[in-house]
Protein backbone atom coordinates (compact mmCIF):
# COMPACT_ATOMS: atom_id res chain seq x y z
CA UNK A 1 105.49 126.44 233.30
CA UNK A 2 105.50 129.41 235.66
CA UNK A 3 102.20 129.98 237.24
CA UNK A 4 102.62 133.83 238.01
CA UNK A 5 102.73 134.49 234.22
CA UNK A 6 99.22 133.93 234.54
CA UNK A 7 97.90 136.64 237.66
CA UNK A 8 95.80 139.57 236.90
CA UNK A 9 97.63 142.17 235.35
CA UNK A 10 97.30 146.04 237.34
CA UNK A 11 93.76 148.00 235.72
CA UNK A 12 94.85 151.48 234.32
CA UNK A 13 93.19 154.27 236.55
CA UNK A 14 90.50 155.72 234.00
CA UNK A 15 89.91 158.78 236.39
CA UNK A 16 93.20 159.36 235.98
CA UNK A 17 93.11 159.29 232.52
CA UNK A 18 90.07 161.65 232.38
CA UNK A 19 91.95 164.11 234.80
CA UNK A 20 94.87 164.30 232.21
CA UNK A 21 92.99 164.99 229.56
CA UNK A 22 91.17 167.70 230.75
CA UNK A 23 94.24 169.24 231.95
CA UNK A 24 95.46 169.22 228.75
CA UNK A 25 92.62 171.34 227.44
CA UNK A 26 93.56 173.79 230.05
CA UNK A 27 97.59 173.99 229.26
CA UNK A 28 98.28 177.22 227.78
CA UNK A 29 98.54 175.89 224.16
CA UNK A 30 96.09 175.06 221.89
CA UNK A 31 94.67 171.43 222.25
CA UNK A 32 96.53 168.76 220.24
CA UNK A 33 99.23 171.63 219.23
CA UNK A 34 102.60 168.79 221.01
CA UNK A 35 101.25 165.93 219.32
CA UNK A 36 102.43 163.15 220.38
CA UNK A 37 103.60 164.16 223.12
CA UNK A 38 100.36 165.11 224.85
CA UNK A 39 98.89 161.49 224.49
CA UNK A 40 102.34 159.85 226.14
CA UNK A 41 101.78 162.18 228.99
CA UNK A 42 97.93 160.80 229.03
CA UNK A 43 99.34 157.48 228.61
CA UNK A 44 101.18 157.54 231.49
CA UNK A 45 99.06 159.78 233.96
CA UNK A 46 96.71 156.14 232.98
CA UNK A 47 99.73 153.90 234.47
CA UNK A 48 101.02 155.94 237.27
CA UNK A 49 97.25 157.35 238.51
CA UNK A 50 98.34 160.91 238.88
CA UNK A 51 100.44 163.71 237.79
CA UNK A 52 102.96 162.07 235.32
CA UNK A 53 106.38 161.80 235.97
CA UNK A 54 109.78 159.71 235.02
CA UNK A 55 112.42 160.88 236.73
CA UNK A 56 114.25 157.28 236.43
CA UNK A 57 114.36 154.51 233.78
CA UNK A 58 115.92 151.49 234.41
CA UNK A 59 117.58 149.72 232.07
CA UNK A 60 118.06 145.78 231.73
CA UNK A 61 120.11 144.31 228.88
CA UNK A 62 119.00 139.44 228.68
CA UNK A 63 121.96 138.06 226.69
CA UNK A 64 122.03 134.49 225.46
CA UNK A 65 123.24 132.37 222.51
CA UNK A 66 120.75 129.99 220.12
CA UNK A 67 121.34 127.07 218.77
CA UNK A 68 120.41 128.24 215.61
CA UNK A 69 123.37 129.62 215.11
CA UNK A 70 124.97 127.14 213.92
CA UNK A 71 122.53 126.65 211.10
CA UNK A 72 124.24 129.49 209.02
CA UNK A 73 121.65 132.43 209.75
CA UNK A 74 124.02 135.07 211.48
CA UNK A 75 126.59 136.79 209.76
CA UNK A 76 128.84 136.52 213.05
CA UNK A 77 129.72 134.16 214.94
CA UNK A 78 128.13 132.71 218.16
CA UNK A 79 131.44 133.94 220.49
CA UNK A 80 130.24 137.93 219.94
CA UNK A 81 127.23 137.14 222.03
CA UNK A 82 130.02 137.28 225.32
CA UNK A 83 132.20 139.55 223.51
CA UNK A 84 129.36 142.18 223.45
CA UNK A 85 128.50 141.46 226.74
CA UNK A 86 131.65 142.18 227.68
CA UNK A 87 131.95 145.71 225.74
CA UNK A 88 128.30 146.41 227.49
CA UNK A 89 130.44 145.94 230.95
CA UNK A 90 133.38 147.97 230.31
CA UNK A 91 130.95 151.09 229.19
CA UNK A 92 131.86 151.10 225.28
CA UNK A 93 128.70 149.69 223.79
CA UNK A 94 125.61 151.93 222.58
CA UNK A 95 123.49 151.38 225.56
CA UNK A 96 126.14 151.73 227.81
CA UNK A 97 126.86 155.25 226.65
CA UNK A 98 122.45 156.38 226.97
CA UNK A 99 122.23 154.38 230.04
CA UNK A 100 125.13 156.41 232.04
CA UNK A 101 123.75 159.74 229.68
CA UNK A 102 120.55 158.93 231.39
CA UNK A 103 121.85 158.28 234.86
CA UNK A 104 119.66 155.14 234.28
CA UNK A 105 120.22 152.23 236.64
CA UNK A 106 121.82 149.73 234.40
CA UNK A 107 121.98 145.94 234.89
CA UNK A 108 123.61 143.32 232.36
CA UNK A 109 122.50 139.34 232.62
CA UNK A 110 123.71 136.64 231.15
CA UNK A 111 121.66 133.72 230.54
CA UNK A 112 123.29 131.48 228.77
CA UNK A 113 126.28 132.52 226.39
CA UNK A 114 128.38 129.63 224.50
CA UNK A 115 131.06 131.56 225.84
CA UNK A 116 132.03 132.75 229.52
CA UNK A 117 131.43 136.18 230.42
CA UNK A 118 133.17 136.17 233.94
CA UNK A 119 133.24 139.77 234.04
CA UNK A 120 132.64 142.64 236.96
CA UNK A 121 129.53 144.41 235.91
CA UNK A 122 127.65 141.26 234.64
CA UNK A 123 125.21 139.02 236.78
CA UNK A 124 125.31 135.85 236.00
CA UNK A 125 121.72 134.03 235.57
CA UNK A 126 123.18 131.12 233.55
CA UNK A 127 120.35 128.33 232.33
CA UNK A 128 123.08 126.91 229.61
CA UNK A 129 124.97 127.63 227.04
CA UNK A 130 122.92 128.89 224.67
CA UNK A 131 119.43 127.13 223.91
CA UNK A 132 119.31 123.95 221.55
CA UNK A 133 118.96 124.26 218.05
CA UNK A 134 114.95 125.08 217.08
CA UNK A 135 115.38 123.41 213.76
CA UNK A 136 116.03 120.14 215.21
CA UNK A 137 114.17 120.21 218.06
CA UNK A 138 112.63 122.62 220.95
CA UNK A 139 114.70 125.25 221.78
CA UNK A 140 114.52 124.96 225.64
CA UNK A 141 112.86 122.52 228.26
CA UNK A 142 109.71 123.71 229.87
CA UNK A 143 112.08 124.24 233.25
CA UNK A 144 114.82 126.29 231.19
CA UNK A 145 111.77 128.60 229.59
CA UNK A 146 110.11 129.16 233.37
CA UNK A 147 113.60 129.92 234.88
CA UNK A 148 114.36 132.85 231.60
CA UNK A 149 110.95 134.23 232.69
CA UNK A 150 110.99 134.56 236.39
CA UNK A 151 115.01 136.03 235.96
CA UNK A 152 112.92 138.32 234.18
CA UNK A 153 110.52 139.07 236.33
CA UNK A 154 113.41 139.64 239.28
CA UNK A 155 115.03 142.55 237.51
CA UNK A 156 111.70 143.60 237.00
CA UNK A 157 111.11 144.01 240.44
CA UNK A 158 114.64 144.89 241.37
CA UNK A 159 113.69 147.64 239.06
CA UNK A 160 110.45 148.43 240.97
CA UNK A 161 112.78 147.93 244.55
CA UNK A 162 115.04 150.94 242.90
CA UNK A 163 111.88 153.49 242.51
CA UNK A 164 112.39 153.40 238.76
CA UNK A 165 108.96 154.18 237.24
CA UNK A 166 109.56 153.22 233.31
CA UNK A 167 111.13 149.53 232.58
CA UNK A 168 113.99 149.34 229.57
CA UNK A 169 114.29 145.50 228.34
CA UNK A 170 117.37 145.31 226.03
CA UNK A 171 118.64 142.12 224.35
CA UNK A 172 121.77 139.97 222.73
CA UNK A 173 122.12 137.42 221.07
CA UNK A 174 123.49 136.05 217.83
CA UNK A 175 121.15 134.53 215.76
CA UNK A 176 117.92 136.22 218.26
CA UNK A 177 116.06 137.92 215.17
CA UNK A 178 115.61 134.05 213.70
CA UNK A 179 113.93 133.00 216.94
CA UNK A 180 112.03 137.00 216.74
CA UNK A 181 110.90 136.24 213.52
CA UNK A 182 109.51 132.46 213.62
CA UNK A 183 107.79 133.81 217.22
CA UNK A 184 105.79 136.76 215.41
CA UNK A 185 105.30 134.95 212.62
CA UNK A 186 103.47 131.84 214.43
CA UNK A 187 101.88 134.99 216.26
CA UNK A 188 100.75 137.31 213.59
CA UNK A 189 100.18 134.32 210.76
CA UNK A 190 102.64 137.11 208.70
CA UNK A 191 104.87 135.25 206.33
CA UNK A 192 108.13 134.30 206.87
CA UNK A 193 109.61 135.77 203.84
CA UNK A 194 107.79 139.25 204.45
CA UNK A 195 109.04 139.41 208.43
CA UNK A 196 112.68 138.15 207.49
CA UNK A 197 115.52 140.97 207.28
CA UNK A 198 119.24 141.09 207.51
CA UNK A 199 119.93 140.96 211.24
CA UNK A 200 123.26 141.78 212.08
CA UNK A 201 124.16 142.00 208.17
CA UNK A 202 123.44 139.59 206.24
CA UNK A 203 123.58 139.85 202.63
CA UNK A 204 120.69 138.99 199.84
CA UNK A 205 121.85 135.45 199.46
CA UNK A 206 122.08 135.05 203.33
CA UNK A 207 118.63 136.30 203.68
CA UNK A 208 116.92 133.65 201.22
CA UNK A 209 119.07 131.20 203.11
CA UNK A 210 117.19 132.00 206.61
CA UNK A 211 114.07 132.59 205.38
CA UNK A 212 114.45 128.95 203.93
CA UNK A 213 115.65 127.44 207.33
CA UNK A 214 112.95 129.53 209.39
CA UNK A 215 110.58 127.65 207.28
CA UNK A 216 111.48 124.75 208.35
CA UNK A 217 111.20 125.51 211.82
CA UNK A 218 107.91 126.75 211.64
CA UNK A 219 107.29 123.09 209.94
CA UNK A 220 108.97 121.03 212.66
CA UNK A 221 106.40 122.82 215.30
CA UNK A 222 103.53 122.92 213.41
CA UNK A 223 101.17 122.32 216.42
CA UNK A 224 97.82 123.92 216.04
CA UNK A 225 96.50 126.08 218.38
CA UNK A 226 99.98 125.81 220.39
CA UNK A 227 99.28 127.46 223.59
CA UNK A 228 101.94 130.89 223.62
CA UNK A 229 103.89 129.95 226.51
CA UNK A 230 104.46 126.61 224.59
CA UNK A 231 105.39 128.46 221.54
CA UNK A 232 108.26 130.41 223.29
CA UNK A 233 109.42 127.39 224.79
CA UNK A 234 109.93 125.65 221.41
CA UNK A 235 111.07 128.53 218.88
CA UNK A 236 112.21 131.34 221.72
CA UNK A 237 115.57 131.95 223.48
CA UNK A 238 116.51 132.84 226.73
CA UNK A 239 116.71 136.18 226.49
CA UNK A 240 113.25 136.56 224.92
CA UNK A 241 111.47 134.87 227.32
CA UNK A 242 113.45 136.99 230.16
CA UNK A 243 111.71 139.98 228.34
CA UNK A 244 108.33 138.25 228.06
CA UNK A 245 108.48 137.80 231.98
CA UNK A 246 109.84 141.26 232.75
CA UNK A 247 107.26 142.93 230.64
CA UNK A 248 104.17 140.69 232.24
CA UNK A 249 105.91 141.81 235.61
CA UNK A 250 105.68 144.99 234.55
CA UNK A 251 102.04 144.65 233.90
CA UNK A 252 101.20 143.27 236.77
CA UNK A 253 103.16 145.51 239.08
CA UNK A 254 101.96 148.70 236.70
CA UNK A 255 105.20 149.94 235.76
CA UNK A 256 105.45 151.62 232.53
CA UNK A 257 107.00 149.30 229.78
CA UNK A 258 109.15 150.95 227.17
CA UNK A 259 109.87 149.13 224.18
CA UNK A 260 112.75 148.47 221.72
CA UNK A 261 113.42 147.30 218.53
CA UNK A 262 112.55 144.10 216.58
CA UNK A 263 113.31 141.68 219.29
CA UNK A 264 111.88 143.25 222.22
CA UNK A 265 108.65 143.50 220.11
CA UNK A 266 108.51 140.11 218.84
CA UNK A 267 108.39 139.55 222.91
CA UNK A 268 105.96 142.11 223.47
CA UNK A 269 103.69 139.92 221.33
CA UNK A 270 104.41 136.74 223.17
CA UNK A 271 103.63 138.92 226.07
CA UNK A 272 100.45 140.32 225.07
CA UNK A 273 99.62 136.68 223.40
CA UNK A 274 100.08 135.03 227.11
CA UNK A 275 98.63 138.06 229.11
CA UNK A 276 96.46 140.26 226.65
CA UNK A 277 95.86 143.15 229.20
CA UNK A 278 99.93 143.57 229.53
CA UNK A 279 99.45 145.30 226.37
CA UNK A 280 98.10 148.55 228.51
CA UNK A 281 101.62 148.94 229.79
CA UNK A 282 103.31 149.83 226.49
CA UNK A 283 104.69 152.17 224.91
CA UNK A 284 106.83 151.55 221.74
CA UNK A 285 109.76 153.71 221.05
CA UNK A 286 110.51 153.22 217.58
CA UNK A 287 110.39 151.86 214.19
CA UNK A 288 113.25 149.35 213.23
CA UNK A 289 114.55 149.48 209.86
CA UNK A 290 113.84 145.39 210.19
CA UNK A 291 111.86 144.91 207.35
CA UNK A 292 109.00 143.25 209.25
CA UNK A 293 109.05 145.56 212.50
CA UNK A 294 106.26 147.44 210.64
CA UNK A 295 104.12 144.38 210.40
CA UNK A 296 104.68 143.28 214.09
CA UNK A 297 103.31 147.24 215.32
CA UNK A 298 100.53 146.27 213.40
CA UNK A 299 99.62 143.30 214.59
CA UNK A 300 100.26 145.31 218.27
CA UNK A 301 98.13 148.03 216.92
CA UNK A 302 100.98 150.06 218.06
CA UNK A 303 102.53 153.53 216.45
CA UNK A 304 106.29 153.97 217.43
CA UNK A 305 107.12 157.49 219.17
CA UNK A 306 110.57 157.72 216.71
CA UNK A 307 110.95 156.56 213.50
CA UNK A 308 115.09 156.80 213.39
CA UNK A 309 116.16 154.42 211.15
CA UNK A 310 117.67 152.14 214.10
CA UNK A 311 118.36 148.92 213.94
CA UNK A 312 120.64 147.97 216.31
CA UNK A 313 119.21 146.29 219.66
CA UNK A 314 120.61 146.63 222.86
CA UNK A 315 117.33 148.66 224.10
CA UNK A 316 119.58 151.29 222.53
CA UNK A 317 116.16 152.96 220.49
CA UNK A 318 114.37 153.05 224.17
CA UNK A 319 117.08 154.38 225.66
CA UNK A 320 116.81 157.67 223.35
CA UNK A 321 113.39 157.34 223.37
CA UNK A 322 113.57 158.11 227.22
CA UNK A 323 114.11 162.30 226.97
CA UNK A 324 111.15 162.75 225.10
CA UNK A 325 109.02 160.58 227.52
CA UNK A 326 110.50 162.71 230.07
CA UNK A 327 109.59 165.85 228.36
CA UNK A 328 106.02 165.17 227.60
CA UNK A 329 105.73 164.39 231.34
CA UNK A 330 107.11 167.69 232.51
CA UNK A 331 104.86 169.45 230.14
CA UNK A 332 102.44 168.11 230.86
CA UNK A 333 102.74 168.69 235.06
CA UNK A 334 104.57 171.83 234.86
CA UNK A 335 103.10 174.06 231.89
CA UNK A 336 100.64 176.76 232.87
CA UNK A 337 96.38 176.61 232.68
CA UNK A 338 95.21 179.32 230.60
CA UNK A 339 93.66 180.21 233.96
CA UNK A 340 97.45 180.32 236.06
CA UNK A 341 98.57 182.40 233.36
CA UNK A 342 95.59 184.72 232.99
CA UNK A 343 95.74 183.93 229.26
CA UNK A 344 92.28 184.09 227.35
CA UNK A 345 91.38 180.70 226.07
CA UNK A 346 89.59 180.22 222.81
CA UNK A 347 86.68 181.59 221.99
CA UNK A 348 83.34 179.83 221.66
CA UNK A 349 82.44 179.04 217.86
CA UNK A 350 79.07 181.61 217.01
């Protein structure tokens, strides 16, 4: 397994922290008065160890197939993996539209689709086509699961090489919220049952069918005390463990980690569960109408900044998540003390 999943992840800068919060007692405003907002600007003052500012996300969409698949727990069929990845390319996808609203450097990787994605806008990081069926057996080899996280950890850093100071991970992947859900299960100890939802559209029938055939997968690697790199080698996908690496990258190279939807968290936990202090770096952008996203921000200890109703993937929540990062940053570094503005600041209690 890759050894560099393993370095020290980058401290926070507490006086940093402390600087940003007393500034925000100064802002013309009363104290707590943009919610949210004020704490994300705290948040990242913390990560970047001054005056907050994102002036450009990058965004990275991991695409792969699973073996799963063909196990009956998607409602479509393993060949949209490529065919997605191929709408992402030519600019008609979700996340295509935010990232080129964003002006967000935008980068699409395939590592391992069942079918060919030979197309201009696409790098190709292929491990194979698609990862071997979890039910039967592990779901990659030990080299295939270090090679998904160090491509992840190079866009990382291509991202860092670019200047971009908050890090998008997007995914796809027929069949990727089976491999999400046995991952945060064995994670969390949540149920199957309660962290099993629809995916791409399942109906109720469908749904009792995966939850039955997740079962068994958590019973064919029933290991205890399975080390978490271990875990995502057995039950993960490519994909996922190209967002585990980029986010520990991230952690270790202190660039601010946004967060998506249901898959991205389910590897946020692996990510946190293999390097615990990697969990400093995020921020989580919304709540998926998944049924069991709620349970995995729980287990995270995490509150989402949007609660939209999305459930789509791509990075696509992130992505309109980003404005409102932006935002709190700018007011944060460019509102007014009460002492700039000669405004009188509250008075003392008597």
């Amino acid at each position: 397994m890759s050894n560099w999943i393993f370095e020290p992840i980058k401290k926070l800068d507490e006086q940093a922290r402390d600087e940003a919060l007393a500034r925000q007692q100064q802002l013309t405003k009363p104290l707590g008065s943009l919610g949210r907002l004020e704490d994300i600007a705290v948040e990242i003052a913390a990560m970047q160890g001054g005056m907050p500012q994102v002036n450009t996300p990058y965004i990275c969409i991991f695409a792969a197939d699973h073996g799963i698949a063909t196990s009956g727990v998607s409602a479509f069929p393993q060949e949209v993996t490529a065919q997605m990845v191929a709408n992402f390319a030519s600019g008609g996808a979700a996340i295509s539209v935010l990232a080129k609203s964003l002006l967000a450097p935008f980068e699409i990787v395939n590592l391992g689709t069942v079918a060919p994605t030979d197309f201009p806008g696409v790098s190709n990081e292929f491990i194979a086509p698609g990862t071997a069926n979890m039910l039967h057996g592990d779901a990659m080899t030990e080299a295939q699961c270090a090679q998904a996280l160090t491509i992840g950890k190079k866009y990382l850093l291509h991202a860092k090489e670019l200047g971009c100071e908050l890090f998008i991970g997007g995914d796809m992947g027929i069949a990727n919220t089976s491999a999400a859900t046995v991952l945060a299960s064995v994670i969390s100890g949540e149920s199957i049952a309660n962290l099993t939802g629809p995916g791409t559209g399942l109906d109720d029938d469908g749904v009792q069918r995966k939850i039955e055939i997740l079962k068994q997968v958590i019973v064919k690697h029933s290991e205890t005390d399975i080390a978490p790199e271990l875990l995502l080698q057995k039950m993960g996908g490519f994909e996922i463990a190209a967002l585990v690496g980029s986010y520990i990258a991230a952690a270790q190279q202190g660039i601010t980690i946004l967060v998506d939807g249901f898959i991205c968290t389910a590897a946020a936990m692996m990510a946190v569960a293999i390097a615990p202090e990697s969990r400093a770096w995020m921020i989580f952008s919304h709540g998926s109408a998944e049924p069991g996203h709620k349970l995995m921000l729980k287990h995270l200890q995490a509150t989402p900044v949007l609660e939209l109703g999305m459930r789509l993937g791509e990075g696509s929540g992130a992505a309109i998540c980003v404005p409102l990062i932006q935002l709190a940053c700018k007011l944060h570094s460019q509102m007014a003390t009460f002492a700039e503005a000669a405004v009188a600041g509250k008075l003392d209690a008597h």
